[in-house]
Protein backbone atom coordinates (compact mmCIF):
# COMPACT_ATOMS: atom_id res chain seq x y z
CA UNK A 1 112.91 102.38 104.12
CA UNK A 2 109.84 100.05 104.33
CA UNK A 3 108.35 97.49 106.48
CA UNK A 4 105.87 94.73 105.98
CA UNK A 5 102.17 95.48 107.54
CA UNK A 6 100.23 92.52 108.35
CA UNK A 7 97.16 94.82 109.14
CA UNK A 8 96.80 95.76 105.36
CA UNK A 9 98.89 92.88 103.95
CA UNK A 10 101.40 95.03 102.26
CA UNK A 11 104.63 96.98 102.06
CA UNK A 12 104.52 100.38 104.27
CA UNK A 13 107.05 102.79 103.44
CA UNK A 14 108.76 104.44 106.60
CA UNK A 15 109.11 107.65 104.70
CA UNK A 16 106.12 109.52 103.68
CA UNK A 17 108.00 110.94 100.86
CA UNK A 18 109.05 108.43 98.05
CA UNK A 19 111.69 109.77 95.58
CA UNK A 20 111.77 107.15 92.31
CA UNK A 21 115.74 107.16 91.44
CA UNK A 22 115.78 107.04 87.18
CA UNK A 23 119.16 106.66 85.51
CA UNK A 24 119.64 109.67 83.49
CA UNK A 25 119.82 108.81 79.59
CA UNK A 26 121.63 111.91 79.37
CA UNK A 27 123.61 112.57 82.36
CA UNK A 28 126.39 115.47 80.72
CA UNK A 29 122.99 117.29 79.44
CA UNK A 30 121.61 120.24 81.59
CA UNK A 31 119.32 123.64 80.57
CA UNK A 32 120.67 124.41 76.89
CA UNK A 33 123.37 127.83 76.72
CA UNK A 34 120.78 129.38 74.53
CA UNK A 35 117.99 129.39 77.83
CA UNK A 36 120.32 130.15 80.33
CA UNK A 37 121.41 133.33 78.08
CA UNK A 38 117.99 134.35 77.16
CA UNK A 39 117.40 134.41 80.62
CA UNK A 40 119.93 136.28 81.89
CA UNK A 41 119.43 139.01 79.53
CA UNK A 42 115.88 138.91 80.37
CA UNK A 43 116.61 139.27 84.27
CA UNK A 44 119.29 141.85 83.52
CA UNK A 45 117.44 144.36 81.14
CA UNK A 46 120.35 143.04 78.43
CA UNK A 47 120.22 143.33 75.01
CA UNK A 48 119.94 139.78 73.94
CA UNK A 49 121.82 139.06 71.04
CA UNK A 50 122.37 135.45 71.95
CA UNK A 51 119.34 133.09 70.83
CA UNK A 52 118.77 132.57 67.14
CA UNK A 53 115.60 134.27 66.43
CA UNK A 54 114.95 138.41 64.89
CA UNK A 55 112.82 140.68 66.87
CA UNK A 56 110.93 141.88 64.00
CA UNK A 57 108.26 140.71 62.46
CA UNK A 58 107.37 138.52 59.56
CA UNK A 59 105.62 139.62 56.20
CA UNK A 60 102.05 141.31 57.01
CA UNK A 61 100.75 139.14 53.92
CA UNK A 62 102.06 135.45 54.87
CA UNK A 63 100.03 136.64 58.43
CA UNK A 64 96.95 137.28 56.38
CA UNK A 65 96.89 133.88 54.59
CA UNK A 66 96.98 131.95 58.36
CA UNK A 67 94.25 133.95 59.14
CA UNK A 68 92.31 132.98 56.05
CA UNK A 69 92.93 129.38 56.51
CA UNK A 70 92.03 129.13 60.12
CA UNK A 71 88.57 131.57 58.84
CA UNK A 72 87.95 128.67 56.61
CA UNK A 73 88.20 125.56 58.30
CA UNK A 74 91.85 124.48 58.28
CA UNK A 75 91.83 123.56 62.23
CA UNK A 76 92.20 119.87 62.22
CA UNK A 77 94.87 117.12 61.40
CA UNK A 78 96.43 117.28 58.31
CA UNK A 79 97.98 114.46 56.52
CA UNK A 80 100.70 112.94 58.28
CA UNK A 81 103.18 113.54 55.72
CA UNK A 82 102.70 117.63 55.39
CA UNK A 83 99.37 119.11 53.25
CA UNK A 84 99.95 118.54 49.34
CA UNK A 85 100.16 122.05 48.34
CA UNK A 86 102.99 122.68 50.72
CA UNK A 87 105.36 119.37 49.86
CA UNK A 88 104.55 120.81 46.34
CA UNK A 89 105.50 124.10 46.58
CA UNK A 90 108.97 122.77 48.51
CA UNK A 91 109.24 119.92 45.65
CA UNK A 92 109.23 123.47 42.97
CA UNK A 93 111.71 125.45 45.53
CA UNK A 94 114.10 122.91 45.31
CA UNK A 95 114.16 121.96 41.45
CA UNK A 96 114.44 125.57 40.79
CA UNK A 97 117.38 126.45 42.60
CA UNK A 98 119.19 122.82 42.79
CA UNK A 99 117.74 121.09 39.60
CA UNK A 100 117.08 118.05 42.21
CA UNK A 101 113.79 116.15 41.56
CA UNK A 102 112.01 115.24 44.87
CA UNK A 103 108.07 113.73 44.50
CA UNK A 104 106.62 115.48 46.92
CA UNK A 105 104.16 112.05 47.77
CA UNK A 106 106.75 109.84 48.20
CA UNK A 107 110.47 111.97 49.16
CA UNK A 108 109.25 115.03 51.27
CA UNK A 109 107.57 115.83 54.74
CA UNK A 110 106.98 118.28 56.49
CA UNK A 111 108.22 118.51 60.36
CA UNK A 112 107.58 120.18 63.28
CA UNK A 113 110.78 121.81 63.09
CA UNK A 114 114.41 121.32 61.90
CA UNK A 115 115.47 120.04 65.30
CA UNK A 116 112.51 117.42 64.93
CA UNK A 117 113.37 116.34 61.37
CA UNK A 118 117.10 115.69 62.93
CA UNK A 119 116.40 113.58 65.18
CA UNK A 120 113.61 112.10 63.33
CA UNK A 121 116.62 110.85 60.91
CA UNK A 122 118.44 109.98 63.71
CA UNK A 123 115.69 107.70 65.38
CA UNK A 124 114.89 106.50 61.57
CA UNK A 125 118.97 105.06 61.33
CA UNK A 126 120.29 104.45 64.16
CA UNK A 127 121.16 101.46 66.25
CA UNK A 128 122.81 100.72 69.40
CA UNK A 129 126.10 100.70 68.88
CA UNK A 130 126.67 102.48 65.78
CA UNK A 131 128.86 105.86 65.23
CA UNK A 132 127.67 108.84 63.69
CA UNK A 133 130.67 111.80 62.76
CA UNK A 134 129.62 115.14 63.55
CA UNK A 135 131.85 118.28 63.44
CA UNK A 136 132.56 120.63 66.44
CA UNK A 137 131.78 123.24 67.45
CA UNK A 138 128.53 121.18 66.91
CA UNK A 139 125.43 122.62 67.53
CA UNK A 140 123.66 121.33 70.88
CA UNK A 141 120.38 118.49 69.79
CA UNK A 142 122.84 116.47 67.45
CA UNK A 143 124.50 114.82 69.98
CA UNK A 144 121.48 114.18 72.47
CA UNK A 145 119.28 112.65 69.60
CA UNK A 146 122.36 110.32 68.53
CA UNK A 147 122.65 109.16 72.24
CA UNK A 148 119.09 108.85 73.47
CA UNK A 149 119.29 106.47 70.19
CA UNK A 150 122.32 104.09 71.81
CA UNK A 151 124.13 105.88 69.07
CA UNK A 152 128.21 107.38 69.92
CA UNK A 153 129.02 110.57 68.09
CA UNK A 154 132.43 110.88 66.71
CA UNK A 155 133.71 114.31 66.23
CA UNK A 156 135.59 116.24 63.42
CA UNK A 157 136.72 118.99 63.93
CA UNK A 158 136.54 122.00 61.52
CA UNK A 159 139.50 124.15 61.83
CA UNK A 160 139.16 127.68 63.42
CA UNK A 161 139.37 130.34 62.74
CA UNK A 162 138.08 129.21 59.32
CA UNK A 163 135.85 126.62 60.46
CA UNK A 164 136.92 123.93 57.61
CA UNK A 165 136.63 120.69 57.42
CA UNK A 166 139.67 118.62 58.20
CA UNK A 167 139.03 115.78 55.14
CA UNK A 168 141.95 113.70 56.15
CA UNK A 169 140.89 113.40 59.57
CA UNK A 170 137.33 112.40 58.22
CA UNK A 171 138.82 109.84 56.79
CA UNK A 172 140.09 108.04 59.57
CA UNK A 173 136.92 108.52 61.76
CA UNK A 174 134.95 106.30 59.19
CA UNK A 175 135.19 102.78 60.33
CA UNK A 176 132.91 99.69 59.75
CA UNK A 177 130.50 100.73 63.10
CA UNK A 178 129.95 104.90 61.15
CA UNK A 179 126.12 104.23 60.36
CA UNK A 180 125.80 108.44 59.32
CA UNK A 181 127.51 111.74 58.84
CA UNK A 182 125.74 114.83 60.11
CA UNK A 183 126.60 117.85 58.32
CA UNK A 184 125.56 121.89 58.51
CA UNK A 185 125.92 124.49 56.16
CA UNK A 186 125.59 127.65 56.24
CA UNK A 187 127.42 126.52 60.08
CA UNK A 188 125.84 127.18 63.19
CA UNK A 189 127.76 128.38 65.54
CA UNK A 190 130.49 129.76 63.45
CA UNK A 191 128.82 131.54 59.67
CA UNK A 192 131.31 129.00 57.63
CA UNK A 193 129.68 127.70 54.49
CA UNK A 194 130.76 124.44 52.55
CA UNK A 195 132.10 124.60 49.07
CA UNK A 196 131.57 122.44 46.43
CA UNK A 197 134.70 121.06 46.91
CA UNK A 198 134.10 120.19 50.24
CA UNK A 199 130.72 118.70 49.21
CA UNK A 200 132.91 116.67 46.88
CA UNK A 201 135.10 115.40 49.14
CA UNK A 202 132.19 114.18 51.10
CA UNK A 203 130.52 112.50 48.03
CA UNK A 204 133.28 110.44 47.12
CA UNK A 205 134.07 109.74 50.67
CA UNK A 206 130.82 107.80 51.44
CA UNK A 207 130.51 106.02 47.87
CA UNK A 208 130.52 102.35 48.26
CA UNK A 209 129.23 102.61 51.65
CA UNK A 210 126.44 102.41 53.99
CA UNK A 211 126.25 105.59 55.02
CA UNK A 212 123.77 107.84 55.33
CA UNK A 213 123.55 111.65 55.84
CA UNK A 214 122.28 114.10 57.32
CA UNK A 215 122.44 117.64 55.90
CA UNK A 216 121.12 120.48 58.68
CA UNK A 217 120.79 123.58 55.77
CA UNK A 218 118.10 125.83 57.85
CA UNK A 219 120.56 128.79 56.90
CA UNK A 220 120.22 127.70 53.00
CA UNK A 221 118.95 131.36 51.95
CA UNK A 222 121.85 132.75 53.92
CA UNK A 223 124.57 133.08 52.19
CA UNK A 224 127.29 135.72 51.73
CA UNK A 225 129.51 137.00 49.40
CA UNK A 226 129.96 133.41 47.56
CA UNK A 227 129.28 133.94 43.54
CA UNK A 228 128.83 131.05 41.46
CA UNK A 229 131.68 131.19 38.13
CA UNK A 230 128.44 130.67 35.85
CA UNK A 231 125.61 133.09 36.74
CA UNK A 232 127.02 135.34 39.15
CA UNK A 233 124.91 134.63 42.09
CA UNK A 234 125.17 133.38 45.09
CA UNK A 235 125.09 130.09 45.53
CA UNK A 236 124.40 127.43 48.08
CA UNK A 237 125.95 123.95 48.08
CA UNK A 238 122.91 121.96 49.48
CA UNK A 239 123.85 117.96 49.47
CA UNK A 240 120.65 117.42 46.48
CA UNK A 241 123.09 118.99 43.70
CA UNK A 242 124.95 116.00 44.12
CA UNK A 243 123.46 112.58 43.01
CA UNK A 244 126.13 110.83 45.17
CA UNK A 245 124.68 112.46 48.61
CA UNK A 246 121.10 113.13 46.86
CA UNK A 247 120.85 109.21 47.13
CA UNK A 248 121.45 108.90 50.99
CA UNK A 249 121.15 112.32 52.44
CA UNK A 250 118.18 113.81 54.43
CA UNK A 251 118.07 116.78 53.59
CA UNK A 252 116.29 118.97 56.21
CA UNK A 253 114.92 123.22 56.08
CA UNK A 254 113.54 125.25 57.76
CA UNK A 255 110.76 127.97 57.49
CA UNK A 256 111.23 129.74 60.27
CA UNK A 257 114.87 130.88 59.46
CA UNK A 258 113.99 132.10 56.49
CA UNK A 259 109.93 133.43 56.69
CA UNK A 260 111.11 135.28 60.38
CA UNK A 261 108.70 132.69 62.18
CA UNK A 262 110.82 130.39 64.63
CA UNK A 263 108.16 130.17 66.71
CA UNK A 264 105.99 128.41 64.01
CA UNK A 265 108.66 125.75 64.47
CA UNK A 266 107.57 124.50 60.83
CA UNK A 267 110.24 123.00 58.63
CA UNK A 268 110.74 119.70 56.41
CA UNK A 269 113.20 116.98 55.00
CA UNK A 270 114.07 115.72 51.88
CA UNK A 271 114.81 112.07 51.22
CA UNK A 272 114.84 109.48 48.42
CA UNK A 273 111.97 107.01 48.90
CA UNK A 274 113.59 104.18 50.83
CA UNK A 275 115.30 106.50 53.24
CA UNK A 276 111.75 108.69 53.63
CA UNK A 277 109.56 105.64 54.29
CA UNK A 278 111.50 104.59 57.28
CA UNK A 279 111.58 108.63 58.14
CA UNK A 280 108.14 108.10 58.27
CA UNK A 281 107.67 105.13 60.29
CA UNK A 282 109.27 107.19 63.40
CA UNK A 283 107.75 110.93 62.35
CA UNK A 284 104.39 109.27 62.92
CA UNK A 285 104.92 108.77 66.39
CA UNK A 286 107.43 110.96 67.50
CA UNK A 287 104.68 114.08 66.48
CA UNK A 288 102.28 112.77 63.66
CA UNK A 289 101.73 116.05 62.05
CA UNK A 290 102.50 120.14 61.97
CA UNK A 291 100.03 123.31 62.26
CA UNK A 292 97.43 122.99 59.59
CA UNK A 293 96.90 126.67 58.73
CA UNK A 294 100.11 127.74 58.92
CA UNK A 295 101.37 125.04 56.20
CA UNK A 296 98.55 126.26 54.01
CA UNK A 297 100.04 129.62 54.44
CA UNK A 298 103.39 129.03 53.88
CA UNK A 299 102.32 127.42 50.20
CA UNK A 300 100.66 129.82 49.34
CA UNK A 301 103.64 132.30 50.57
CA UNK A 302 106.14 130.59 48.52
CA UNK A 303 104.15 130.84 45.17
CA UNK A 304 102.89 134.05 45.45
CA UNK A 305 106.15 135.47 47.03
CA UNK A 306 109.64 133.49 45.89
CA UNK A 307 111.29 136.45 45.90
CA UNK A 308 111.55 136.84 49.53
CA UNK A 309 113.49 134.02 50.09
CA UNK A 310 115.32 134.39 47.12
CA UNK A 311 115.80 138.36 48.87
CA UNK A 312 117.10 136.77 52.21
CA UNK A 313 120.74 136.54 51.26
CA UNK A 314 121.18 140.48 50.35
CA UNK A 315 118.69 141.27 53.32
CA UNK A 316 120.77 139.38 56.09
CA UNK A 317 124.21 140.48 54.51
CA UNK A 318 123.48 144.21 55.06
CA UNK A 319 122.20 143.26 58.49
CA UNK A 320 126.14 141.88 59.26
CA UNK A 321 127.45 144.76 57.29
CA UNK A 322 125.43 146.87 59.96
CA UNK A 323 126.84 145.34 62.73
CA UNK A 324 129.92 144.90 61.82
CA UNK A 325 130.49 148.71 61.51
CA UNK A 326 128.75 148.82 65.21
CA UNK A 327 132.01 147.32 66.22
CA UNK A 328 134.55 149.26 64.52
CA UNK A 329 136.36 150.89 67.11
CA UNK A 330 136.14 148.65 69.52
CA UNK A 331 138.63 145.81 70.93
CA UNK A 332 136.52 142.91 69.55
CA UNK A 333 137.94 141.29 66.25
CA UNK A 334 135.49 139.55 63.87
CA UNK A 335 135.85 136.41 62.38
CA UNK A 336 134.67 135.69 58.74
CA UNK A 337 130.91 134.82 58.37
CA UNK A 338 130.42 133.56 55.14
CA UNK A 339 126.53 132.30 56.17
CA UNK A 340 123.43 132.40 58.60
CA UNK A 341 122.46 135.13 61.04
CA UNK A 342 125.66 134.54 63.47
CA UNK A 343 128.48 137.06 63.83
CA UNK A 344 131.87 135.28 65.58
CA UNK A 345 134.04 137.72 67.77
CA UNK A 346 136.91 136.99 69.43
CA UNK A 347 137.96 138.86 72.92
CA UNK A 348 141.14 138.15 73.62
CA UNK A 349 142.46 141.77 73.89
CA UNK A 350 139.77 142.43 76.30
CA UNK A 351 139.64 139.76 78.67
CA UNK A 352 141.44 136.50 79.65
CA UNK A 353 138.18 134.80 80.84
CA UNK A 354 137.26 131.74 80.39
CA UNK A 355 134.17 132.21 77.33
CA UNK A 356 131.36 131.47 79.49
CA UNK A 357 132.44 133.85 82.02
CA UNK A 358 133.04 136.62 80.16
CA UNK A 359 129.33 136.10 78.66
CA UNK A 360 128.04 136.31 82.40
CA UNK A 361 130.13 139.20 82.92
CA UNK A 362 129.04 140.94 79.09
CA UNK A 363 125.30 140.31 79.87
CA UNK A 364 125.29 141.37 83.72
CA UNK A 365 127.95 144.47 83.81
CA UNK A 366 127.47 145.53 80.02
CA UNK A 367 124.15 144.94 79.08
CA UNK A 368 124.38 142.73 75.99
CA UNK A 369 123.99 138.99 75.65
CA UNK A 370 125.94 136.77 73.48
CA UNK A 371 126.67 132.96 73.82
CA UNK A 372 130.16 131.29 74.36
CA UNK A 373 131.79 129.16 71.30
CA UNK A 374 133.16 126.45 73.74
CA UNK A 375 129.83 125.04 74.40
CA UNK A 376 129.52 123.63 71.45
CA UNK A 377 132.86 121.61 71.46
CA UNK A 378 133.08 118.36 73.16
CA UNK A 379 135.97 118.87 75.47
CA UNK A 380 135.25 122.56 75.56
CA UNK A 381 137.86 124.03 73.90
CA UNK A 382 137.85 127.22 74.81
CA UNK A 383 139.25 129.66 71.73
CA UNK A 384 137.66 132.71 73.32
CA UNK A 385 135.13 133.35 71.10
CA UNK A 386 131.76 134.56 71.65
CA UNK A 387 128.34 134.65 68.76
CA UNK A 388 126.43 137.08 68.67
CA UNK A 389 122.99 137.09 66.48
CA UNK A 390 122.56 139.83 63.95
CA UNK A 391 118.97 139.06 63.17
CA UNK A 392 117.64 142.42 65.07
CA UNK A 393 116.43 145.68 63.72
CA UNK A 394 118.87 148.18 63.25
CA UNK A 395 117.98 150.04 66.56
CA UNK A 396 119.29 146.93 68.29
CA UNK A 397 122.12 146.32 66.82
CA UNK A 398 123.47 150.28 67.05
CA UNK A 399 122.57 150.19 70.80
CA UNK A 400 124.50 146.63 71.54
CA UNK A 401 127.61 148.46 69.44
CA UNK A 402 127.36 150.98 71.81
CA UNK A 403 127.70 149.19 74.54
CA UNK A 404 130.06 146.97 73.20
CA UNK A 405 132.56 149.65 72.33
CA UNK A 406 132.33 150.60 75.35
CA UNK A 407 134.24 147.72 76.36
């Protein structure tokens, strides 16, 4: 309440406490699953297999060149757009293993993050009122950035257990009002990876239309058991193999997925020139520019050392292979993970809990930490299933199988 004062010629407010009321842009959006986990398992002595990140260490020699760099004077801004020896080293990454051509002046930049290079696209496209399809489960910024944008996410849904994309129902999303198509593979939550024919169907879908997209491919080096019919490796369907998404795709990576350095929070996007000047515009003021010596490290990293990313694939498989066996025994049955770091496990002949309860229960009674599938589905569908993150050192992982056979 308030009252006029004639003394001082002014409002006086009754209550010495004044509490500003601010609609909420985001009213559905709380803490995100992957805090409230990591806490719990931190409060609980848990073995926290639920956040995204390894608990090892990255290369001793990629260490070495940030401290070099910061020794010699790399300590202020960079260029906006990401230093020229990194955006050249990425530019040679991807020609060698996609035979796209991006100039790094002009079609790459590097972010302060993948999560920042999303919704840096996001902000870059998107008007009020427009629709953007994702597909569920759908991991947790996505949505925010297309709201906080006056954007309305549309969802797909990829079919479980496989995870697939439902290409008919696509279809019938797209309407006049679908302004872009967000898309992630290797999938977080659930280890699915796209094939080419799935990349195809997505090519000719948006032809003839204004559509942009957004490919999320953090987990690119991630990939499992997939052999390409020509060479024999493995292979990775990123959207710039295929001219028809290469010409309206961001395409966004991430170092810290595959160099073992989330914390960095370093990544970049790839985009043709019209779509990367407007990119721009909004990455200039949403966080101008990324940590100077560790970009100079990372180029030189990726030159001197391609082989550990080319490595990551065969390093993270026997890592799943690992835990996997953890869990033979027990009453947990694995899904397929084709991609990423994730392992999927249903629980169904353990418990009749709702997913985030049994979570609670698995972190506070059993001493490992893992995060619940329905979170990342819209009307939380709840398929009891539960991720768990394999990116730990084998000590880990033997003691969470442990405990989980225990079950």
């Amino acid at each position: 309440m308030r009252r006029w004062c004639s003394k001082w010629n002014c409002w006086d407010w009754l209550d010495p406490v004044l509490t500003l009321y601010l609609p909420s842009r985001l009213p559905n959006v709380g803490t995100t699953i992957f805090t409230v986990m990591s806490r719990l398992a931190a409060e609980h002595g848990a073995i926290n297999l639920s956040q995204g990140f390894p608990d090892f260490s990255p290369s001793p020699l990629l260490l070495d060149r940030v401290t070099h760099h910061m020794a010699a004077g790399a300590n202020q801004y960079p260029p906006m757009a990401g230093v020229v020896s990194l955006r050249q080293a990425i530019a040679e990454k991807v020609a060698r293993l996609y035979l796209a051509a991006y100039d790094p002046e002009s079609e790459v930049t590097v972010t302060a993050g993948a999560t920042q290079a999303i919704y840096t696209a996001i902000a870059a496209c998107v008007r009020p009122g427009d629709e953007v399809i994702v597909f569920a489960p759908v991991y947790d910024s996505y949505v925010p950035g297309i709201e906080l944008n006056g954007g309305h996410a549309v969802f797909a849904h990829l079919r479980f257990p496989e995870f697939k994309p439902d290409w008919d129902e696509v279809r019938a999303l797209i309407t006049p009002r679908t302004r872009m198509i967000i898309i992630n593979s290797p999938h977080n939550p659930s280890g699915s990876v796209w094939s080419a024919d799935d990349m195809a169907m997505l090519e000719a879908m948006v032809r003839n239309t204004k559509i942009v997209v957004v490919s999320d491919e953090v987990y690119e080096h991630v990939v499992f058991d997939q052999k390409d019919a020509g060479d024999g490796k493995v292979r990775h369907e990123s959207a710039t193999r295929y001219p028809g998404l290469r010409e309206r795709s961001f395409v966004v990576s991430s170092f810290g997925k595959t160099y073992h350095v989330t914390g960095w929070k370093v990544a970049y996007c790839l985009a043709p020139r019209s779509l990367m000047n407007e990119f721009r515009k909004a990455h200039q003021f949403i966080v101008f520019t990324v940590h100077h010596p560790a970009q100079l490290a990372l180029a030189d990293f990726m030159r001197e050392h391609p082989e550990f990313a080319d490595n990551l694939a065969s390093f993270y498989q026997a890592k799943r292979d690992f835990f996997c066996q953890q869990l033979e025994g027990s009453r947990f049955v694995l899904l397929p993970c084709a991609g990423t770091y994730f392992q999927l496990a249903t629980y169904a002949a353990i418990s009749d809990e709702p997913d985030t309860r049994f979570v609670q229960r698995l972190t506070t009674e059993h001493g490992v930490a893992a995060i619940p599938v329905s979170v990342f589905n819209p009307d939380g569908e709840d398929q009891r299933v539960i991720r768990f993150c394999f990116a730990k050192n084998e000590a880990t992982l033997a003691a969470a199988g442990e405990r989980l056979r225990a079950l």
